[in-house]
N, C-alpha and C. Protein backbone atom coordinates (compact mmCIF):
# COMPACT_ATOMS: atom_id res chain seq x y z
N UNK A 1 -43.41 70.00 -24.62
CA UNK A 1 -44.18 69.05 -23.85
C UNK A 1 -44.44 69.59 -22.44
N UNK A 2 -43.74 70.24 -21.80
CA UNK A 2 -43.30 70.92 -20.43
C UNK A 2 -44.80 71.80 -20.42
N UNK A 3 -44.64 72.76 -21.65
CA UNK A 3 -45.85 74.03 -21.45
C UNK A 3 -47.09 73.13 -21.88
N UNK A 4 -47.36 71.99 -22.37
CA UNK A 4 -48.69 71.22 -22.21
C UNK A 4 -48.88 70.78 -21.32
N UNK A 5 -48.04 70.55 -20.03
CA UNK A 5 -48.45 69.69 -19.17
C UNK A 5 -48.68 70.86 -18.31
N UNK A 6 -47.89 71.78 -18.18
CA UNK A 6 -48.24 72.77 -17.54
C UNK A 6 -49.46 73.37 -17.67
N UNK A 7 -49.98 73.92 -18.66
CA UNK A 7 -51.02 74.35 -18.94
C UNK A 7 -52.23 73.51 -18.64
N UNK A 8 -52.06 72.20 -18.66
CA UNK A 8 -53.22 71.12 -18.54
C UNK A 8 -53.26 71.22 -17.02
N UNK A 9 -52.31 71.07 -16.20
CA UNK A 9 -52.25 71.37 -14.61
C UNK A 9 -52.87 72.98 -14.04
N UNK A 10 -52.37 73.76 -14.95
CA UNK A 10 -52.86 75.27 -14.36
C UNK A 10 -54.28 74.88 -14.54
N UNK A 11 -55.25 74.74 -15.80
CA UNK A 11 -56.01 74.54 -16.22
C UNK A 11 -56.90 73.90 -15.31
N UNK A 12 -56.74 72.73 -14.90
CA UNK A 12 -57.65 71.96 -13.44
C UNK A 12 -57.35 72.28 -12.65
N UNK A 13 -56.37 73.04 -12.04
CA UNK A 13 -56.46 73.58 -10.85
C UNK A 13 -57.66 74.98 -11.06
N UNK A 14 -57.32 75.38 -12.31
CA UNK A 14 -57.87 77.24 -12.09
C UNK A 14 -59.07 76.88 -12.11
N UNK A 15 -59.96 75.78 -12.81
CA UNK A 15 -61.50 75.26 -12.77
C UNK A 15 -61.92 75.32 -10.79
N UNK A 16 -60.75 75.00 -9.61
CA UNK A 16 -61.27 74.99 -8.91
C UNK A 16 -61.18 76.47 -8.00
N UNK A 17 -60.78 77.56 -8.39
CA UNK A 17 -60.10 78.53 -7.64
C UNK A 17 -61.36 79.39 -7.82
N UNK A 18 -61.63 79.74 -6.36
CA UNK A 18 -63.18 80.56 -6.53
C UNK A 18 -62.35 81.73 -5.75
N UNK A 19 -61.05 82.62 -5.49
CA UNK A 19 -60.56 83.48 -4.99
C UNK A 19 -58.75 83.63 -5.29
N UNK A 20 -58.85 85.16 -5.49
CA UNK A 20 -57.48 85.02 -6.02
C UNK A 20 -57.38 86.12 -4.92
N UNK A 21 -55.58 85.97 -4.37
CA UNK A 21 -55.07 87.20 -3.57
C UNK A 21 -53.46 87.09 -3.93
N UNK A 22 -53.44 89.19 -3.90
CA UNK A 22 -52.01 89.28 -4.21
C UNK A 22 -51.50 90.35 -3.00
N UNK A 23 -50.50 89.95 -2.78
CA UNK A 23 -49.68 90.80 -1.76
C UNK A 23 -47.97 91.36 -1.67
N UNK A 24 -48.66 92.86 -1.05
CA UNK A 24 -47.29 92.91 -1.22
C UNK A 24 -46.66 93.55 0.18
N UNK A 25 -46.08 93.16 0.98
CA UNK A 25 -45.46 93.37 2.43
C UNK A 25 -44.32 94.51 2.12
N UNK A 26 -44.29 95.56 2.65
CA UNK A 26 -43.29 96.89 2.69
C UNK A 26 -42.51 96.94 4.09
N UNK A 27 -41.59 96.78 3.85
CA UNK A 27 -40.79 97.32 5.26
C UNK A 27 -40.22 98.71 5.07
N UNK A 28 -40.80 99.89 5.50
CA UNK A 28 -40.03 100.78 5.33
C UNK A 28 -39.53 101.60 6.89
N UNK A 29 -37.63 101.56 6.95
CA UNK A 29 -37.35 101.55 7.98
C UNK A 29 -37.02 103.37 8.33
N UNK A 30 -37.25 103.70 9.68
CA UNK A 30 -37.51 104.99 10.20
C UNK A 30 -35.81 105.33 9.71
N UNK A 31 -35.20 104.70 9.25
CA UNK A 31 -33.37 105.16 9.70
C UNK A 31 -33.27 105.76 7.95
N UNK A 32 -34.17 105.49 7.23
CA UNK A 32 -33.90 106.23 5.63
C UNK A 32 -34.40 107.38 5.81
N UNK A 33 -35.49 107.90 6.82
CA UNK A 33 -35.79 109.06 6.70
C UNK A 33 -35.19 110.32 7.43
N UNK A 34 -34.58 109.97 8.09
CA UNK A 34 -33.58 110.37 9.06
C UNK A 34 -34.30 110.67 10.83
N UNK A 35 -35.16 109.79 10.84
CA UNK A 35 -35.79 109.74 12.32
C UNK A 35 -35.35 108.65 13.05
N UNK A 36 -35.85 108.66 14.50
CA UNK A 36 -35.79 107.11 15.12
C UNK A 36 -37.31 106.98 15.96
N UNK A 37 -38.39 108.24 15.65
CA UNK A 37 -39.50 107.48 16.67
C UNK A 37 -40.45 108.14 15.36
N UNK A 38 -41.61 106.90 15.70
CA UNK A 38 -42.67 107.06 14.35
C UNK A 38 -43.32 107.91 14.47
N UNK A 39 -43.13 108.80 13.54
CA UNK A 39 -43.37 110.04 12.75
C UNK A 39 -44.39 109.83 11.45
N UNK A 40 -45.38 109.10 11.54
CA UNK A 40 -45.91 109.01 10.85
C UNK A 40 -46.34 109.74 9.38
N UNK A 41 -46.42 110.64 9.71
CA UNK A 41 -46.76 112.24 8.86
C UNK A 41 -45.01 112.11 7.71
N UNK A 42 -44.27 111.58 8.36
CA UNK A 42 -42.90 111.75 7.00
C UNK A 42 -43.18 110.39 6.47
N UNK A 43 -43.97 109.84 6.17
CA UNK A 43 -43.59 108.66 5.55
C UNK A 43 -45.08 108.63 4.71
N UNK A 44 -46.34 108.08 5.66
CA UNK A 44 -47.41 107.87 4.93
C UNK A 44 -48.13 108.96 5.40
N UNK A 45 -49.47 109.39 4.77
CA UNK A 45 -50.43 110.04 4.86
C UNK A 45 -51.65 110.02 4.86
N UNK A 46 -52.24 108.47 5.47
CA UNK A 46 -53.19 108.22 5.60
C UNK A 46 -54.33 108.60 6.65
N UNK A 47 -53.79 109.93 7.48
CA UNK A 47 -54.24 110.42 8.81
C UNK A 47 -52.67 111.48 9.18
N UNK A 48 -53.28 112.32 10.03
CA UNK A 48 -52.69 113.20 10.27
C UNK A 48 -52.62 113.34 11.65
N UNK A 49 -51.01 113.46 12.19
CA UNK A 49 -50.55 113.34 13.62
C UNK A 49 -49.99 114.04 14.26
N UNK A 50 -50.06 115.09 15.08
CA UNK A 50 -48.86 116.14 14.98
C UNK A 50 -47.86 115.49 16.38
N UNK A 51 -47.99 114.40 17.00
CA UNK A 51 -47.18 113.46 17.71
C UNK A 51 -46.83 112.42 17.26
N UNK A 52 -45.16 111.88 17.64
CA UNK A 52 -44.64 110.84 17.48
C UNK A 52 -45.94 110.15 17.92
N UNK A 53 -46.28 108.77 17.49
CA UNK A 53 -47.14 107.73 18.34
C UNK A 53 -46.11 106.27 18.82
N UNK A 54 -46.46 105.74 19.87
CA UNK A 54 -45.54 104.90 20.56
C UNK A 54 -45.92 103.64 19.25
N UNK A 55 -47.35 103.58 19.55
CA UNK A 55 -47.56 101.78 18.27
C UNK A 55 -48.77 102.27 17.63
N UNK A 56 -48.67 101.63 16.44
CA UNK A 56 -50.06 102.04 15.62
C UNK A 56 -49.99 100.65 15.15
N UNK A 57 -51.87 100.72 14.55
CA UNK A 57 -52.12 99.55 13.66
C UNK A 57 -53.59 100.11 13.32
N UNK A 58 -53.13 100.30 11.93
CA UNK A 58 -54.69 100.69 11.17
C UNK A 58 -54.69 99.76 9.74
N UNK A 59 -55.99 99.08 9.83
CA UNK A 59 -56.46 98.23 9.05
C UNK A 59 -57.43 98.32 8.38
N UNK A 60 -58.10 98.86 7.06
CA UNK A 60 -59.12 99.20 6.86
C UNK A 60 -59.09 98.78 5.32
N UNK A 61 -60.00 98.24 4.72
CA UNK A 61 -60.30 97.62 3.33
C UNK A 61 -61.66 98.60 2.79
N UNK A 62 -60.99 98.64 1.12
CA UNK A 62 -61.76 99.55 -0.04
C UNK A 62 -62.23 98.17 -0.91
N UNK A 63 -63.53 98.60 -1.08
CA UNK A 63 -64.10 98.22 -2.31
C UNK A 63 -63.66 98.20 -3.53
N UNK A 64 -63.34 97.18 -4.32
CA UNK A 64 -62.85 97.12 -5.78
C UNK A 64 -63.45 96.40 -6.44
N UNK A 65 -64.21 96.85 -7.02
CA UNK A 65 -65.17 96.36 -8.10
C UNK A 65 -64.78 95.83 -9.36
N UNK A 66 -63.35 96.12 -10.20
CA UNK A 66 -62.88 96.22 -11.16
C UNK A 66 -62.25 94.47 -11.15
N UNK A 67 -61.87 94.01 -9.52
CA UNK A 67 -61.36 93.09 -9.02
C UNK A 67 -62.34 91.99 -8.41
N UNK A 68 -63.20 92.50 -8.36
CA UNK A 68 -64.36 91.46 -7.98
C UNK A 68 -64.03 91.69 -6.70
N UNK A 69 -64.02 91.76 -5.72
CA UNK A 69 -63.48 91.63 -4.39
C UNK A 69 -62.70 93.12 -3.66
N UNK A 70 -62.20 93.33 -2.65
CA UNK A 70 -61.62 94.36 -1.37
C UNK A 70 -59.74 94.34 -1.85
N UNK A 71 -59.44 95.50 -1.68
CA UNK A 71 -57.62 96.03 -0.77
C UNK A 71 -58.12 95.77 0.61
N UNK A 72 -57.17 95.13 1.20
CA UNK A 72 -57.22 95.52 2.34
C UNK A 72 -55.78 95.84 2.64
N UNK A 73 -55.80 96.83 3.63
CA UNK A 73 -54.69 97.67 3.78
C UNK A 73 -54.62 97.41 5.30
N UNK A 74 -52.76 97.31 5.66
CA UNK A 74 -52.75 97.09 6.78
C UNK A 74 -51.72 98.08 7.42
N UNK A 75 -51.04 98.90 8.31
CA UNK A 75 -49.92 99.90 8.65
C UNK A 75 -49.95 99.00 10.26
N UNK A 76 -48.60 99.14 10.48
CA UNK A 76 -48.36 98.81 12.28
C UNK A 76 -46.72 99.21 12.27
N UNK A 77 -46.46 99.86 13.51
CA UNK A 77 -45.41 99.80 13.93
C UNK A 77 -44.52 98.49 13.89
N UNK A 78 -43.20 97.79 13.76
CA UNK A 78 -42.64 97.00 14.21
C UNK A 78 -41.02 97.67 14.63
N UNK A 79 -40.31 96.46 15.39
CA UNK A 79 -38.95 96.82 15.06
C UNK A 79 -38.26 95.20 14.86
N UNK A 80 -37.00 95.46 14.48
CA UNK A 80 -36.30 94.55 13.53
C UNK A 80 -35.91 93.69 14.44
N UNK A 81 -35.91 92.25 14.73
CA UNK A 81 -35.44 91.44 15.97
C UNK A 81 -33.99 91.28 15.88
N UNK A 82 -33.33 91.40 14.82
CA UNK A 82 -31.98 91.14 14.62
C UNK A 82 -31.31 92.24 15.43
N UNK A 83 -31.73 93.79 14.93
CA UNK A 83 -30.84 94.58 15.14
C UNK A 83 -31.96 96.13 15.85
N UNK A 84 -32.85 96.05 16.09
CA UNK A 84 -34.29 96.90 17.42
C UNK A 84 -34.38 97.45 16.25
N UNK A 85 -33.88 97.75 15.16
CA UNK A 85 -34.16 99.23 14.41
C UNK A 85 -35.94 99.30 13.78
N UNK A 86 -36.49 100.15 14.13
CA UNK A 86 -37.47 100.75 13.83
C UNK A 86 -38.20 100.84 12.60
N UNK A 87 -39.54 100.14 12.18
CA UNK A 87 -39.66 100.68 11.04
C UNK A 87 -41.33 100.76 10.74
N UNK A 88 -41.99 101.18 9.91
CA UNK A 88 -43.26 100.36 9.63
C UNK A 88 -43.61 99.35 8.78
N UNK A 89 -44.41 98.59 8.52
CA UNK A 89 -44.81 97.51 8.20
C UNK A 89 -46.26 97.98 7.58
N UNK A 90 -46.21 97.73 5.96
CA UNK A 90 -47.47 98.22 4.99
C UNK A 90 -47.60 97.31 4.40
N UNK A 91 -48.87 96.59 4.86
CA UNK A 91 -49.33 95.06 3.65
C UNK A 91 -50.22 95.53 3.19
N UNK A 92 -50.41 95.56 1.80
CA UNK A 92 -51.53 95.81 0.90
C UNK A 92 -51.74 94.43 0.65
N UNK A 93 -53.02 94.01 0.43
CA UNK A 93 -54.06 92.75 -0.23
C UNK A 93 -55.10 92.86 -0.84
N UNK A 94 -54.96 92.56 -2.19
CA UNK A 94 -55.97 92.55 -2.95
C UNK A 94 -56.34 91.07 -3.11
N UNK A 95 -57.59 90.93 -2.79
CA UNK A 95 -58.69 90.01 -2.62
C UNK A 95 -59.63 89.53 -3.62
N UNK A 96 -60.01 89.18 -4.52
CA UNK A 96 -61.82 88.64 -5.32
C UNK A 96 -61.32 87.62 -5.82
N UNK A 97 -62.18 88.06 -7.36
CA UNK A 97 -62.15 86.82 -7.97
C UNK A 97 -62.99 87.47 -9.51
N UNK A 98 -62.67 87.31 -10.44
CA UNK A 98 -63.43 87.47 -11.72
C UNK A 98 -64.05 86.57 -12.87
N UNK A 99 -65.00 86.15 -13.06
CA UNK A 99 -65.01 85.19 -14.51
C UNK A 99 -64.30 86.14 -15.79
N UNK A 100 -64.04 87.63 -15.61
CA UNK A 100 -63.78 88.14 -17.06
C UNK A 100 -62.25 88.24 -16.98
N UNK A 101 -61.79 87.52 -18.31
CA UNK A 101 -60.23 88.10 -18.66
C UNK A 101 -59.15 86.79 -18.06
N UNK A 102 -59.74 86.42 -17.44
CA UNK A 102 -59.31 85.12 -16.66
C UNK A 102 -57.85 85.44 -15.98
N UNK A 103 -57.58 84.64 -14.95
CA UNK A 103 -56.33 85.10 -13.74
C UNK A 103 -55.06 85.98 -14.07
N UNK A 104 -54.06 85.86 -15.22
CA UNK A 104 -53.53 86.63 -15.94
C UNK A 104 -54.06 87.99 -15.74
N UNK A 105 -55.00 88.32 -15.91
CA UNK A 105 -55.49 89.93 -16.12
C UNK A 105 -55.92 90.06 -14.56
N UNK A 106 -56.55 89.60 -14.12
CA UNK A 106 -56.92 89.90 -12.92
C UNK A 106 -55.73 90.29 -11.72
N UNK A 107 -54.57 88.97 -11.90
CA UNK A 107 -53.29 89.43 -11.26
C UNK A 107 -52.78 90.44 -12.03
N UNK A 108 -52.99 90.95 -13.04
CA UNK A 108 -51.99 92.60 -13.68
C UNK A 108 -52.95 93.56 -12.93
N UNK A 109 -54.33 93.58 -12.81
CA UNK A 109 -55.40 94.81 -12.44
C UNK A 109 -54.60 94.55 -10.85
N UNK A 110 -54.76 93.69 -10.25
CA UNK A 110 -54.26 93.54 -8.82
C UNK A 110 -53.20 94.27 -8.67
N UNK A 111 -52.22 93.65 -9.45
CA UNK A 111 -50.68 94.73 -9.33
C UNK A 111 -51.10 95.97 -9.55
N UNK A 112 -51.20 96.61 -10.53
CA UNK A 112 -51.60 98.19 -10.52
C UNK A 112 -52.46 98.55 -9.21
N UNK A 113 -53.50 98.23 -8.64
CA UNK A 113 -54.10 98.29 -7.35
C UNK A 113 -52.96 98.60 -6.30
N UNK A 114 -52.32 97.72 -6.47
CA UNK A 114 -51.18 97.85 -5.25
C UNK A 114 -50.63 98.98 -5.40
N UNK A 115 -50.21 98.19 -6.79
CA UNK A 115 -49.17 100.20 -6.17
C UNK A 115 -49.59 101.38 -6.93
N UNK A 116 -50.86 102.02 -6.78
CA UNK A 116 -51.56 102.63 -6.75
C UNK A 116 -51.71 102.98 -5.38
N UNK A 117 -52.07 102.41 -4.90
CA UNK A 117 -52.64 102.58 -3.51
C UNK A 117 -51.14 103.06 -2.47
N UNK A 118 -50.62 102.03 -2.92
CA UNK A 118 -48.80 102.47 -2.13
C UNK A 118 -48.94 103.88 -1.91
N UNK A 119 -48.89 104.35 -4.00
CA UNK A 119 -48.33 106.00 -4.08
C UNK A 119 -49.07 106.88 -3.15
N UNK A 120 -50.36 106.43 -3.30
CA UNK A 120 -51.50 107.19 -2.80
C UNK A 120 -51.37 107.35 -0.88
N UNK A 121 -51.04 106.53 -0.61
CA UNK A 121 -51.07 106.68 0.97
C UNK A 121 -49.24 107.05 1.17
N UNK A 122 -48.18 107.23 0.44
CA UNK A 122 -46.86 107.46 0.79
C UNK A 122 -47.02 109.21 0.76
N UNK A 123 -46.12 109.90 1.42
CA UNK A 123 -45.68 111.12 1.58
C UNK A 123 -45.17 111.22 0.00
N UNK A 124 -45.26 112.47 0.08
CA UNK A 124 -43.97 113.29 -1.46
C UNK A 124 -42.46 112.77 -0.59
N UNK A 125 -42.57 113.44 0.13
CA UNK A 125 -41.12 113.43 1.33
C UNK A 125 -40.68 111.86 0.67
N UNK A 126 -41.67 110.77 0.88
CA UNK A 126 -40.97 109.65 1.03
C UNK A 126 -40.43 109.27 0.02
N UNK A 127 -41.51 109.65 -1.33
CA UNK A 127 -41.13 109.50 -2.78
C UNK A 127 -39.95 110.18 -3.15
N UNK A 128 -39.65 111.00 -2.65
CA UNK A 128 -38.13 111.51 -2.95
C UNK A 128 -37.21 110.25 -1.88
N UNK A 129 -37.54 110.59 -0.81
CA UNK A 129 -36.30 109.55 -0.16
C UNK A 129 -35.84 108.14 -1.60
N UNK A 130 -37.22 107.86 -1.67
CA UNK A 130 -36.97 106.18 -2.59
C UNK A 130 -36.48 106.65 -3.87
N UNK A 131 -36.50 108.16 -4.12
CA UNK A 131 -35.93 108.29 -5.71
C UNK A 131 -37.31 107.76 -6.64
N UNK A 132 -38.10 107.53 -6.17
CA UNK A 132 -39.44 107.64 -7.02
C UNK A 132 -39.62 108.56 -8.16
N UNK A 133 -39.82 107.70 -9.61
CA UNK A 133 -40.44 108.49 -10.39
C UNK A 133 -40.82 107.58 -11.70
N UNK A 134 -42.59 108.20 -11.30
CA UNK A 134 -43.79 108.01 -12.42
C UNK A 134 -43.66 106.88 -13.40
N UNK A 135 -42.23 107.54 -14.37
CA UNK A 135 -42.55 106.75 -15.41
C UNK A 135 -41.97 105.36 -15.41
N UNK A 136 -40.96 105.33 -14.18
CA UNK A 136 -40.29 103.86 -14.15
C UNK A 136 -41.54 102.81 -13.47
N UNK A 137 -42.79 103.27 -13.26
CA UNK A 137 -43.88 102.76 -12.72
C UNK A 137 -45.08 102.16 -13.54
N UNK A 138 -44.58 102.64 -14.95
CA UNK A 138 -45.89 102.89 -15.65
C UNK A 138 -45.58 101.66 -16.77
């Protein structure tokens, strides 16, 4: 009875949802890589720095067609209020909306987007730090 009522509720709500978004917020802190000032170049590789930088914030959104809608990708310096420690801050957002396959599929294409995009902008360097590998991804 539970999954009919449920389904009857998802159901009128999803008739009104003209946009779906999924996110996923990364804290990755400078103290795993064995630094303390952002070093951009050991972690991600979305631009190339041959200086520590004091603060960054680069924001820039890709076209996804597959998704009906944009990634938007976000990087900024922060540090931790509890304890100063240092880290960056990586929000990926995937954005649209599809009539095909209906929300189910659209949130799985979203997930793969994400972390797709993760691998794609992380260092090798970092993928070893996290013990990264392929097939536990797939």
């Amino acid at each position: 009875m539970l999954s009919i009522i449920s389904d009857k509720i998802r159901g009128d709500v999803a008739s009104h949802i003209n946009q779906y978004e999924y996110t996923y917020i990364d804290h990755v802190y400078l103290e795993s890589f064995g630094i303390d000032e952002y070093e951009i170049d050991k972690i991600l590789n979305i631009f190339s720095c041959r200086k520590t930088v004091k603060d960054l914030h680069i924001e820039y959104s890709l076209p996804k067609e597959e998704l009906g809608g944009v990634l938007n990708v976000l990087v900024r310096t922060a540090k931790n209020k509890k304890d100063n420690r240092k880290l960056f801050v990586i929000e990926n957002t995937c954005r649209g909306y599809s009539n095909h396959g209906g929300m189910d599929d659209w949130f799985e294409s979203a997930h793969q987007v994400l972390l797709d995009n993760f691998l794609d902008i992380t260092t090798e360097q970092a993928k070893k730090v996290w013990a990264y590998q392929e097939e536990s991804y797939v």
